[in-house]
Protein backbone atom coordinates (compact mmCIF):
# COMPACT_ATOMS: atom_id res chain seq x y z
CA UNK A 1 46.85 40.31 22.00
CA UNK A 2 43.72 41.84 20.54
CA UNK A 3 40.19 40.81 21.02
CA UNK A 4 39.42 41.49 17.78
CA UNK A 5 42.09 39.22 16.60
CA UNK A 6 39.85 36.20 18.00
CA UNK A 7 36.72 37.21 17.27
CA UNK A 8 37.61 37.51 13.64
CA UNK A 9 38.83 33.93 14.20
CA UNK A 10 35.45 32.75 15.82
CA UNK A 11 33.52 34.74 12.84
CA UNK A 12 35.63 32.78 10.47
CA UNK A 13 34.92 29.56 11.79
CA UNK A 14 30.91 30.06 12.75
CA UNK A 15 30.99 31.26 8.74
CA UNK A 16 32.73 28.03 7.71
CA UNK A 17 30.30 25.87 9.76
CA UNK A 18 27.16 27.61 7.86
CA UNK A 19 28.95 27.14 4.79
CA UNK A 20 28.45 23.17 5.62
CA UNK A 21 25.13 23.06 6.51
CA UNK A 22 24.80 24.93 2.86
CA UNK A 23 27.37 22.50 0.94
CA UNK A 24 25.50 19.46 2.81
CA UNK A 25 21.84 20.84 1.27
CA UNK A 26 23.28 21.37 -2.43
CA UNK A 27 24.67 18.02 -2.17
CA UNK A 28 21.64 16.20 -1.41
CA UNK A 29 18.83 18.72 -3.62
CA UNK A 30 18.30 15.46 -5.45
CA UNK A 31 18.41 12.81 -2.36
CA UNK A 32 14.80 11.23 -2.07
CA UNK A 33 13.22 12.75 0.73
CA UNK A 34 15.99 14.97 2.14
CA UNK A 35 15.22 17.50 4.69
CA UNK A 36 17.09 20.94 4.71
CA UNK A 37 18.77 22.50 7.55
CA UNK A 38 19.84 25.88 8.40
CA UNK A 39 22.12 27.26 11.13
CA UNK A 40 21.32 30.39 13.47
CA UNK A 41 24.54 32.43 15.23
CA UNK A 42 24.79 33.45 18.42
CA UNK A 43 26.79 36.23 19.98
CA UNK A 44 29.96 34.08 21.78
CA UNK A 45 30.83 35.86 25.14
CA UNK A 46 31.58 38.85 26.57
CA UNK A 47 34.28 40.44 28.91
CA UNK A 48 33.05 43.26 30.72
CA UNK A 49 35.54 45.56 32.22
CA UNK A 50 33.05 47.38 33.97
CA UNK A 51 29.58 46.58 35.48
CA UNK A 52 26.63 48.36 35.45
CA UNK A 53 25.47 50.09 38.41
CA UNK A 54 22.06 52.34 39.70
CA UNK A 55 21.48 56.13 40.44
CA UNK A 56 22.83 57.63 43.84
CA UNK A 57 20.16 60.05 44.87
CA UNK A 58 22.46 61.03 47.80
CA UNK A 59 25.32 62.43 45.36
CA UNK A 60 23.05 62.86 42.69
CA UNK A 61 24.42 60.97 39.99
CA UNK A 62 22.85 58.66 37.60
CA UNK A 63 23.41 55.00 36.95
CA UNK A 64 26.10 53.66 34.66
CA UNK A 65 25.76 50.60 31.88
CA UNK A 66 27.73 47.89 31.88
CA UNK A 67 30.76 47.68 29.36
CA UNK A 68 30.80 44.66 27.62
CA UNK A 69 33.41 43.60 24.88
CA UNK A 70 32.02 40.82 22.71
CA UNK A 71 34.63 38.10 21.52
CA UNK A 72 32.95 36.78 18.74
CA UNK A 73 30.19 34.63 17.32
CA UNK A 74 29.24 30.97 17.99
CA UNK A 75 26.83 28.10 16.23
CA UNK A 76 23.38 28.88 17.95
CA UNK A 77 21.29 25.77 16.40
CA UNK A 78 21.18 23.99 13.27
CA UNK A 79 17.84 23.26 12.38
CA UNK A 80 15.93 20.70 10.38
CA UNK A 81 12.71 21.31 8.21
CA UNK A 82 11.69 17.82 8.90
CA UNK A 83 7.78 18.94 8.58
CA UNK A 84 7.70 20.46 5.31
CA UNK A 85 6.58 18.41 2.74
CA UNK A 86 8.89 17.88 -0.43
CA UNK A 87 7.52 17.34 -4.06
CA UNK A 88 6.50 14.56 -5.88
CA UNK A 89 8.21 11.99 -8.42
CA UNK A 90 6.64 9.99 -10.41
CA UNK A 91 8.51 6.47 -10.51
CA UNK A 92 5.72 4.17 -11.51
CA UNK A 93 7.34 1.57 -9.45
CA UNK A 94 4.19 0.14 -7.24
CA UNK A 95 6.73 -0.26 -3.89
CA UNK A 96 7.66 3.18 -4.39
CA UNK A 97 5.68 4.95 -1.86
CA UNK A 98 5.29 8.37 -0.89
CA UNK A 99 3.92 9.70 2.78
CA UNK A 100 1.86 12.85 2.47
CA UNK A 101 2.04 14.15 6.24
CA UNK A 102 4.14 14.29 9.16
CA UNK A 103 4.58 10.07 10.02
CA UNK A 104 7.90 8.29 8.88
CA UNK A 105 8.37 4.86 7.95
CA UNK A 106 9.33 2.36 10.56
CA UNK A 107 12.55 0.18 9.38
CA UNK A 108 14.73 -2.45 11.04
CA UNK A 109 18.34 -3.43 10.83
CA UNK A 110 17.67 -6.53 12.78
CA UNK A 111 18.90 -4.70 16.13
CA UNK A 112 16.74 -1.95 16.27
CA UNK A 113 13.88 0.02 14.88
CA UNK A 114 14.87 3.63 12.40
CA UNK A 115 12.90 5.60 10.64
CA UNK A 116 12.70 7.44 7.34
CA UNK A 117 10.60 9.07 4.48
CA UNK A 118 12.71 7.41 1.72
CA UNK A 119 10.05 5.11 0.35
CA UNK A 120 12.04 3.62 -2.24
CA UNK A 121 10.78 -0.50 -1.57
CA UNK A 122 11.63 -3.75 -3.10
CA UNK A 123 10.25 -7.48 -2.41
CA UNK A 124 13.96 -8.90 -1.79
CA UNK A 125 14.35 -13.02 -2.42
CA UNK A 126 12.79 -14.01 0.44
CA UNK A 127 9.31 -11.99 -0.50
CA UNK A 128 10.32 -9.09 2.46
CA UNK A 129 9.02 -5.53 1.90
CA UNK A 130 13.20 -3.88 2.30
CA UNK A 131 14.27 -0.36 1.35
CA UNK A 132 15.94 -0.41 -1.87
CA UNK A 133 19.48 1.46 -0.38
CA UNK A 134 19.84 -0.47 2.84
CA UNK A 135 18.08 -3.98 2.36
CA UNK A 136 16.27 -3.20 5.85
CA UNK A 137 12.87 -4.59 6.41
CA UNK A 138 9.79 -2.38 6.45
CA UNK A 139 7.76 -2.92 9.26
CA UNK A 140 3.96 -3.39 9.81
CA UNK A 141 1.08 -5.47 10.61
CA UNK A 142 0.52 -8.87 9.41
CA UNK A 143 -3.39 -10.21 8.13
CA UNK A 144 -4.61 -12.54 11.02
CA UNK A 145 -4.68 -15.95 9.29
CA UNK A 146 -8.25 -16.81 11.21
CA UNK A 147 -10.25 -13.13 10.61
CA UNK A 148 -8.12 -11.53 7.34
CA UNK A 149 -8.58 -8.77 9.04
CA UNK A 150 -5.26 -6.75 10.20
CA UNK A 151 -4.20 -7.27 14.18
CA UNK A 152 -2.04 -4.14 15.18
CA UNK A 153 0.69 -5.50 17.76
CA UNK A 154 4.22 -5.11 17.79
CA UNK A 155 5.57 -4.58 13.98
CA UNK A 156 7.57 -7.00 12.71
CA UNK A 157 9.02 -7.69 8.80
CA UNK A 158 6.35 -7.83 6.11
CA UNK A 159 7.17 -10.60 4.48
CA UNK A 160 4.43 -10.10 1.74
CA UNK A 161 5.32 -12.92 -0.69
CA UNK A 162 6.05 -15.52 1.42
CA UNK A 163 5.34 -19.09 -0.07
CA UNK A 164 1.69 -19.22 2.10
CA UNK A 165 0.71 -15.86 -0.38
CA UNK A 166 1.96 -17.26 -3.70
CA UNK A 167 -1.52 -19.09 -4.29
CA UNK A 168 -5.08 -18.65 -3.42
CA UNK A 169 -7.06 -22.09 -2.73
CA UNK A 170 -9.28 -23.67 -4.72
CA UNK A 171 -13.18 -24.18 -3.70
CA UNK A 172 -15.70 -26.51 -5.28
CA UNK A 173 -18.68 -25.01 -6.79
CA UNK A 174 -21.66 -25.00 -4.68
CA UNK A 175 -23.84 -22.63 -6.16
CA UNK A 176 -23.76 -22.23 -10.06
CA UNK A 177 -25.45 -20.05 -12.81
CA UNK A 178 -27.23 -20.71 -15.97
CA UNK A 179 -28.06 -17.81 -17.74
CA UNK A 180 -30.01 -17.39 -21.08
CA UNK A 181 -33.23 -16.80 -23.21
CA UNK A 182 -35.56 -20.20 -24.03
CA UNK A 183 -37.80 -18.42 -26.70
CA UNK A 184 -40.97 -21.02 -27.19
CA UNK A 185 -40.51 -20.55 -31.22
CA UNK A 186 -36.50 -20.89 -30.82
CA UNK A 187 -36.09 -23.62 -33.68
CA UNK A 188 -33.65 -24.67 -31.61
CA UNK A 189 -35.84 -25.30 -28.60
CA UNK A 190 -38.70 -26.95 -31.10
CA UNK A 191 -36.01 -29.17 -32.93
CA UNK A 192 -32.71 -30.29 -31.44
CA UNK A 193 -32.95 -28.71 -28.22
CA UNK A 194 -31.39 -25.11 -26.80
CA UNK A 195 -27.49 -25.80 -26.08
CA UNK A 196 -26.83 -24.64 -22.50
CA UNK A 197 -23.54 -25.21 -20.65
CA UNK A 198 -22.82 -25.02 -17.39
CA UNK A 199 -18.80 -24.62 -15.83
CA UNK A 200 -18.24 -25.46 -12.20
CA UNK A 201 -14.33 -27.07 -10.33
CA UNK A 202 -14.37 -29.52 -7.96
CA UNK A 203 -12.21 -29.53 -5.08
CA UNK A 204 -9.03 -29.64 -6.66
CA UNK A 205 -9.73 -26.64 -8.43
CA UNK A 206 -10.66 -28.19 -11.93
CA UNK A 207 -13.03 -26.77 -14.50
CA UNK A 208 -15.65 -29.03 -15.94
CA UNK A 209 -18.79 -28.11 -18.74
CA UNK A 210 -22.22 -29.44 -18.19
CA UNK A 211 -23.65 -29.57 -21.77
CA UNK A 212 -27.60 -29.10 -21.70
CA UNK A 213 -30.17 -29.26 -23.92
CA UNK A 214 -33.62 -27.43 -23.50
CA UNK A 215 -36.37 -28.71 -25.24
CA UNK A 216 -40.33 -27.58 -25.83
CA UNK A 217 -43.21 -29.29 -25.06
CA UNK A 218 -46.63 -29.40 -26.56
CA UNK A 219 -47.57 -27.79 -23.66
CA UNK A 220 -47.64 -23.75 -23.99
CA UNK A 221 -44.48 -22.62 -21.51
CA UNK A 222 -43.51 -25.91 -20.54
CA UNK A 223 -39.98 -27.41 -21.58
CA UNK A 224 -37.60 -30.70 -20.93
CA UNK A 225 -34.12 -30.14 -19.78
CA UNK A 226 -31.28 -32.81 -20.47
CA UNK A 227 -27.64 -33.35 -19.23
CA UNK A 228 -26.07 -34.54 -22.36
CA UNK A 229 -22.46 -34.21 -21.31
CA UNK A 230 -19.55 -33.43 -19.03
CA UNK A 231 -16.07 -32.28 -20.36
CA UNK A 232 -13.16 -31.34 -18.59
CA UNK A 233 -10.95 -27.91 -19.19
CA UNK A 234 -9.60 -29.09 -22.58
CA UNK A 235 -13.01 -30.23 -23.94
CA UNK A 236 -12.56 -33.92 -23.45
CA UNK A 237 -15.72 -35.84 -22.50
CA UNK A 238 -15.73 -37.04 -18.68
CA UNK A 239 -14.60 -40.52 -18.21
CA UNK A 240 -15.27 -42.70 -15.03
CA UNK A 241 -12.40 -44.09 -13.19
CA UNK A 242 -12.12 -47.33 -15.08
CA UNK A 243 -11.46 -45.42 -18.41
CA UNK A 244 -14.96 -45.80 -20.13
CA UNK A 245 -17.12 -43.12 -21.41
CA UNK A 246 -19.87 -42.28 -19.13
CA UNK A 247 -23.42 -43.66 -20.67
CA UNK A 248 -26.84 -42.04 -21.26
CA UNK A 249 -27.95 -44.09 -17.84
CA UNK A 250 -24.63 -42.75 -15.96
CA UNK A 251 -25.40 -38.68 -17.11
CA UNK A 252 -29.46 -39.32 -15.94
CA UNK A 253 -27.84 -40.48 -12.72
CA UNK A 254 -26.65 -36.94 -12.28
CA UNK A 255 -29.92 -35.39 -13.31
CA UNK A 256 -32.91 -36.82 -14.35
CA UNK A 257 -33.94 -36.98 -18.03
CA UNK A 258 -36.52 -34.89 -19.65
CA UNK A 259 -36.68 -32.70 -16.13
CA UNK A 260 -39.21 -30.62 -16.20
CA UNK A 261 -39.15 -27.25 -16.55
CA UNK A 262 -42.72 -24.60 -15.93
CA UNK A 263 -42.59 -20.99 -14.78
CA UNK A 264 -45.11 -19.17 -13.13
CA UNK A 265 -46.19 -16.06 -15.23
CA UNK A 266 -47.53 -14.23 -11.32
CA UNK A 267 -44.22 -15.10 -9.15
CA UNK A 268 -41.79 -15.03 -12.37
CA UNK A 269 -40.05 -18.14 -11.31
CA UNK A 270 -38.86 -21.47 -12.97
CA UNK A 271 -40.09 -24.45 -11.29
CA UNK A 272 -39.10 -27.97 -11.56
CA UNK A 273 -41.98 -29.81 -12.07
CA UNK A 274 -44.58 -27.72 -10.85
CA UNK A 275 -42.95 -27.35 -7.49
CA UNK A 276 -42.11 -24.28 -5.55
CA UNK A 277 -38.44 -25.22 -5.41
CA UNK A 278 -35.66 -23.92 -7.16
CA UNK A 279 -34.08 -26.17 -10.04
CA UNK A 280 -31.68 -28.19 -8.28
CA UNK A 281 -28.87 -30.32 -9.75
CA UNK A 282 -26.78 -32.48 -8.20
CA UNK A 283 -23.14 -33.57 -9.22
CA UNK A 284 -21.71 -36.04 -6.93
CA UNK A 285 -18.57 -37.96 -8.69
CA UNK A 286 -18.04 -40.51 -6.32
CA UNK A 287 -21.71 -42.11 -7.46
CA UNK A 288 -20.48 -41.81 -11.03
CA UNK A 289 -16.90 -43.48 -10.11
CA UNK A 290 -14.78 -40.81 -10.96
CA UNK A 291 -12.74 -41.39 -7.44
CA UNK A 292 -10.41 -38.01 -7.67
CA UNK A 293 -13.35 -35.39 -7.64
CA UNK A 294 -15.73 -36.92 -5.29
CA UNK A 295 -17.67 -34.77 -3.25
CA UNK A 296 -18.57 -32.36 -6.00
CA UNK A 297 -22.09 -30.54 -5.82
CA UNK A 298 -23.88 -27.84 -7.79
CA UNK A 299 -27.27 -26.14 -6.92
CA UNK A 300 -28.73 -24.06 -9.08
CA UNK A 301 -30.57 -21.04 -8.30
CA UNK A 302 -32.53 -19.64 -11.47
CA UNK A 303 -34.88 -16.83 -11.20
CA UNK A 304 -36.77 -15.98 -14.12
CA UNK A 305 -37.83 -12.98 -16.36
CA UNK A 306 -40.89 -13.70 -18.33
CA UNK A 307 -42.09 -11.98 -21.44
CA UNK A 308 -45.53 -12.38 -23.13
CA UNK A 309 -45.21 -10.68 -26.60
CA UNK A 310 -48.18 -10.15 -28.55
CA UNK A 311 -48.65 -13.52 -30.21
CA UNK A 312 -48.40 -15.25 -27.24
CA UNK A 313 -44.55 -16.58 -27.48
CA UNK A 314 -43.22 -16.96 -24.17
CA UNK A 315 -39.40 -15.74 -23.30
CA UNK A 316 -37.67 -17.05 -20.31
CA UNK A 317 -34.79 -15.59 -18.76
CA UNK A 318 -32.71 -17.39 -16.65
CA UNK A 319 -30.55 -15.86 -14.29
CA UNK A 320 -28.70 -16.72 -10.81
CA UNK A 321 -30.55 -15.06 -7.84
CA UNK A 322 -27.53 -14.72 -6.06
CA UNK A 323 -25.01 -12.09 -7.68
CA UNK A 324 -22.49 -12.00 -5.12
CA UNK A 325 -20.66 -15.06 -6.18
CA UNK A 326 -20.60 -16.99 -3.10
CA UNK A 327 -20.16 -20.67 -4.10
CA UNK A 328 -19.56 -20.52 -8.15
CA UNK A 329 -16.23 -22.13 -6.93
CA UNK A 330 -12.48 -20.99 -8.15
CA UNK A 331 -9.35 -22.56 -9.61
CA UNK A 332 -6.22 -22.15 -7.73
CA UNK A 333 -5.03 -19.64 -8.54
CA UNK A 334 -1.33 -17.58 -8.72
CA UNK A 335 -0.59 -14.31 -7.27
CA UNK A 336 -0.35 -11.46 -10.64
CA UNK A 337 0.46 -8.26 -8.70
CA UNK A 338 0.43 -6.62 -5.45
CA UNK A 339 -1.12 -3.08 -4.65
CA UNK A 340 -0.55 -0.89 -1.77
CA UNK A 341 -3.56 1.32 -0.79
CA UNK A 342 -3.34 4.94 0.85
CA UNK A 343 -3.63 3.93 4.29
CA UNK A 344 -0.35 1.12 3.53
CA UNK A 345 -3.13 -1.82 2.84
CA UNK A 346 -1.27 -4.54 0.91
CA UNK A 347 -3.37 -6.31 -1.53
CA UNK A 348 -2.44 -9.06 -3.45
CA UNK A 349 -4.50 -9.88 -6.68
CA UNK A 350 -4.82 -13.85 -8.10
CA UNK A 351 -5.32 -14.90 -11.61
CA UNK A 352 -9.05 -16.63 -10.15
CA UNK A 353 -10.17 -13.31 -9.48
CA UNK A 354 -9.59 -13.22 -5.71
CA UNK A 355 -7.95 -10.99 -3.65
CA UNK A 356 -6.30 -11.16 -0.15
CA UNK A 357 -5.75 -8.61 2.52
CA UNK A 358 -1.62 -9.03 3.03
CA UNK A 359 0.01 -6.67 6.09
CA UNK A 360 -0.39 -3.29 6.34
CA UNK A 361 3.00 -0.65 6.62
CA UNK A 362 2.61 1.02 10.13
CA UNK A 363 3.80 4.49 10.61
CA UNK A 364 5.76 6.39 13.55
CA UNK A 365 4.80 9.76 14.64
CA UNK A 366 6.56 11.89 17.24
CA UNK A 367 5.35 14.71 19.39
CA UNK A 368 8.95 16.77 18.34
CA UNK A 369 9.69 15.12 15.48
CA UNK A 370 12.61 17.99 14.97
CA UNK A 371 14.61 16.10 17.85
CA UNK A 372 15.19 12.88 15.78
CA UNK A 373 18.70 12.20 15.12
CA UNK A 374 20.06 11.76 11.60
CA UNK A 375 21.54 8.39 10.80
CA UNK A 376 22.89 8.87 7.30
CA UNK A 377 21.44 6.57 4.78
CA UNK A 378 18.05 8.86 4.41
CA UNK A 379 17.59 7.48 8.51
CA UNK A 380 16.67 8.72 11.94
CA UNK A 381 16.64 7.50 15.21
CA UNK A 382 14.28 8.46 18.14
CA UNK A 383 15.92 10.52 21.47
CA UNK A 384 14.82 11.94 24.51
CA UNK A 385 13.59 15.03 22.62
CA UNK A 386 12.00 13.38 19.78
CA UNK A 387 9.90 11.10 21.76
CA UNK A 388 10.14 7.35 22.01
CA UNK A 389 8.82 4.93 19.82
CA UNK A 390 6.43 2.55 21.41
CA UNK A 391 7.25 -0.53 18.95
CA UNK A 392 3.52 -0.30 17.81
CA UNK A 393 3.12 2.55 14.90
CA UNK A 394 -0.03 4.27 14.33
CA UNK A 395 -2.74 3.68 11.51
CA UNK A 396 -1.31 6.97 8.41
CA UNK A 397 -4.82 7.58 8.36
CA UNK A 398 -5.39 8.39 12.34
CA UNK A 399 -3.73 11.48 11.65
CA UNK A 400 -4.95 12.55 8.54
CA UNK A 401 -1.63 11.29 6.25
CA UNK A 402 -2.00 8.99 3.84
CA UNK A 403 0.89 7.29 1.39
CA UNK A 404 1.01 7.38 -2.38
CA UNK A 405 2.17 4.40 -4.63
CA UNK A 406 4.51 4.87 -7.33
CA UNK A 407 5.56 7.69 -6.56
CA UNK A 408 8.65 9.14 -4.23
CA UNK A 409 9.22 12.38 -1.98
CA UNK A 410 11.84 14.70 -3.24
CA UNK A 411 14.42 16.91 -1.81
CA UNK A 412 12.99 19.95 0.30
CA UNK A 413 16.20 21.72 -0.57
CA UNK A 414 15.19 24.98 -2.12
CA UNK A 415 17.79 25.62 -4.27
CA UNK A 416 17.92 29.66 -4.84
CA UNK A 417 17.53 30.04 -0.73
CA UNK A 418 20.38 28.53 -0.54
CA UNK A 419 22.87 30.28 -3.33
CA UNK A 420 21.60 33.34 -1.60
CA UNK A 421 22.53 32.06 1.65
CA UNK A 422 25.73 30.85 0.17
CA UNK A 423 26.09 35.13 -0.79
CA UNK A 424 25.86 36.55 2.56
CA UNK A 425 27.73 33.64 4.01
CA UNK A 426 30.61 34.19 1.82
CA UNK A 427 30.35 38.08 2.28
CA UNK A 428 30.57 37.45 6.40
CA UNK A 429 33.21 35.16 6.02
CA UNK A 430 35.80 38.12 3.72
CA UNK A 431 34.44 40.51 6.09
CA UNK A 432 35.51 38.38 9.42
CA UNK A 433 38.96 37.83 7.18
CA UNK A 434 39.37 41.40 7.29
CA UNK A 435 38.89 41.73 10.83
CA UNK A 436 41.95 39.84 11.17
CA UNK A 437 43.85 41.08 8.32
CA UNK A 438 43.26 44.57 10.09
CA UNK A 439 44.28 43.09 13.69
CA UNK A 440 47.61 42.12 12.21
CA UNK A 441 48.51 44.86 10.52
CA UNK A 442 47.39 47.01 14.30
CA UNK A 443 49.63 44.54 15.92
CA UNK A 444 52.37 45.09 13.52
CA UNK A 445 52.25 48.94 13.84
CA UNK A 446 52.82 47.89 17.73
CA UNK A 447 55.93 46.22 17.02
CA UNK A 448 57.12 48.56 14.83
CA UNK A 449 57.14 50.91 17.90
CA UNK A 450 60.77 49.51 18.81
CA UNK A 451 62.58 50.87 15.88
């Protein structure tokens, strides 16, 4: 039978395998994050019915080449273009994340640890990071409870909205503000007294008003501060624990009446009776018989801005030192929305105007990243050419990557490459179908011989 017979055959079928690799890439132009391959041929075999051999100086002759009759064509390598970047969609979906670099996403099925660029996330029902398509768990660091500061170890699940997240704790206010002007010719401040109010919680994470009123003195710069009520979030006047309203002697308890107030026009500060202290109030429930908020204290820091206009009216600003807001205490409050940062930070945001430092998604990065092993499902799995995976991850930000929220990696596929591909592949695939047509009709002359 003729060679050429079978290498038309071998033609045919390296032509139909490329034809694959290009059906396979159309199909998937629009699968998030798909990488492209393309195939390379190789020359089959050869037969060689005569081998080469050198010059003969003796007879004189020269050397000879080898013959060699090829039988065809084979697959030489399908390839992946794992490492170049695809574009951007916008999904506005915060879990939908995006890597910009050469790392993958670590995943497990429960078994074993995959990889993939598909960053389509969801929280599922039991507050686990999951991809969307598979339900596996994305992997990462957890927040240690005692620092808040991410410990990289092994990865495991990042269960982001577990029941411990939901809520941020409440803390009692230590450290409060009063903030204002007390203008000396305020009618106001020369009649009734200057309303100033005061929130703070206690320990449970309650709001309560101080009601103040700031009074002048016939003394120039001078003034009398008064507590002359407590209400709780809705406005309802504090009541001690057997029900009654809390008196005039019960509110001086807390803070003394007709306190003092005198700034110092050289260090710009309010002092309490002519001292060099700070103002200082002190809240302490269990002393007014309120038994579920005992323990609740309030200092006030006030610094002051003073102002001598030209007839001699004095203006008082009253400010907290302190603008950090360590102490002003907090309700509890409820988790309102999670944010991912570029380097996989998770963040989650409370209606009391804290924040807490979550997990953080860790990353896989291989030294041939080429050799990983498609899983279906937009998943790979490390080999022996690929480079392990040493259950750890890497920081996206040691290499220079970083991940984008809300929005997804497209298809690499690009898609007039591959109808021109699609072309020549369908040209060498008549033109190896001739080969054979040809053969046959060569092998018919042959048996027509007979006749």
């Amino acid at each position: 039978m003729m060679r050429s017979l079978y290498s038309g055959v071998a033609g045919l079928k390296t032509h139909q395998t490329r034809m694959d690799v290009i059906g396979n890439n159309i199909a998937n132009v629009n699968t998030t994050a798909y990488k492209s391959q393309s195939m390379s041929f190789a020359d089959l075999m050869y037969q060689t019915t005569q081998s080469a051999s050198g010059a003969n100086p003796t007879t004189g002759t020269g050397g000879i080449n080898a013959r060699q009759i090829g039988l065809g064509s084979k697959t030489g390598s399908i390839k992946t273009a794992i490492t170049t970047q695809g574009a951007s969609q916008t999904t506005s979906n915060p879990f939908d994340l995006m890597i910009t670099g050469e790392n993958f996403f670590v995943v497990s099925n429960g078994k074993e640890n995959l990889f993939t660029r598909d960053g389509s996330f969801y929280v599922d029902g039991a507050g686990n990071l999951c991809m969307t398509s598979t339900g596996y768990n994305v992997m990462g660091w957890l927040a240690d409870d005692s620092t808040g500061k991410i410990k990289q170890d092994i990865v495991k699940p990042l269960q982001i909205m577990s029941p411990k997240y939901m809520t941020y704790p409440p803390e009692e206010t230590t450290q409060a503000q009063l903030s204002g002007i007390i203008d000396s010719k305020d009618s106001n401040v020369t009649n009734a007294g200057k309303l100033v109010t005061l929130d703070f919680y206690d320990k449970l994470g309650y709001k309560y008003t101080a009601k103040f009123r700031v009074n002048s003195t016939t003394q120039d710069g001078e003034f009398t501060m008064n507590l002359t009520d407590i209400t709780d979030s809705e406005g309802e006047p504090l009541k001690k624990s057997d029900g009654t309203a809390m008196t005039d002697a019960d509110l001086q308890g807390i803070f003394a009446k007709d306190t003092l107030l005198k700034f110092d026009t050289t260090t710009g500060k309010i002092t309490n009776a002519g001292t060099s202290t700070d103002l200082s109030l002190t809240l302490d429930f269990t002393s007014a018989g309120v038994d579920s908020m005992s323990g609740v204290k309030v200092n006030i820091d006030c610094k002051t801005l003073v102002d001598y206009n030209n007839n001699g009216a004095s203006t008082i600003t009253c400010t907290r030192g302190d603008t950090d807001g360590v102490g002003s205490g907090r309700k509890l409050g409820e988790m309102s929305g999670v944010s991912i940062q570029k380097d996989g930070k998770i963040y989650a945001t409370y209606d009391n105007g804290q924040s807490r430092l979550l997990g953080q998604i860790a990353t896989a990065q291989f030294a041939n990243a080429s050799g990983l092993e498609k899983r279906g499902d937009n998943l790979y799995s490390a080999t022996q050419n690929s480079g392990d995976f040493d259950n750890i991850g890497v920081d996206i930000t040691a290499g220079g990557g970083y991940m984008n929220s809300g929005v997804l990696e497209m298809s690499n596929v690009d898609l007039s490459a591959e109808f021109t591909e699609m072309i020549t592949t369908q040209r060498g695939f008549q033109a190896n179908s001739r080969i054979i047509t040809v053969s046959d009709t060569l092998l018919e002359e042959l048996t027509n011989l007979k006749r």
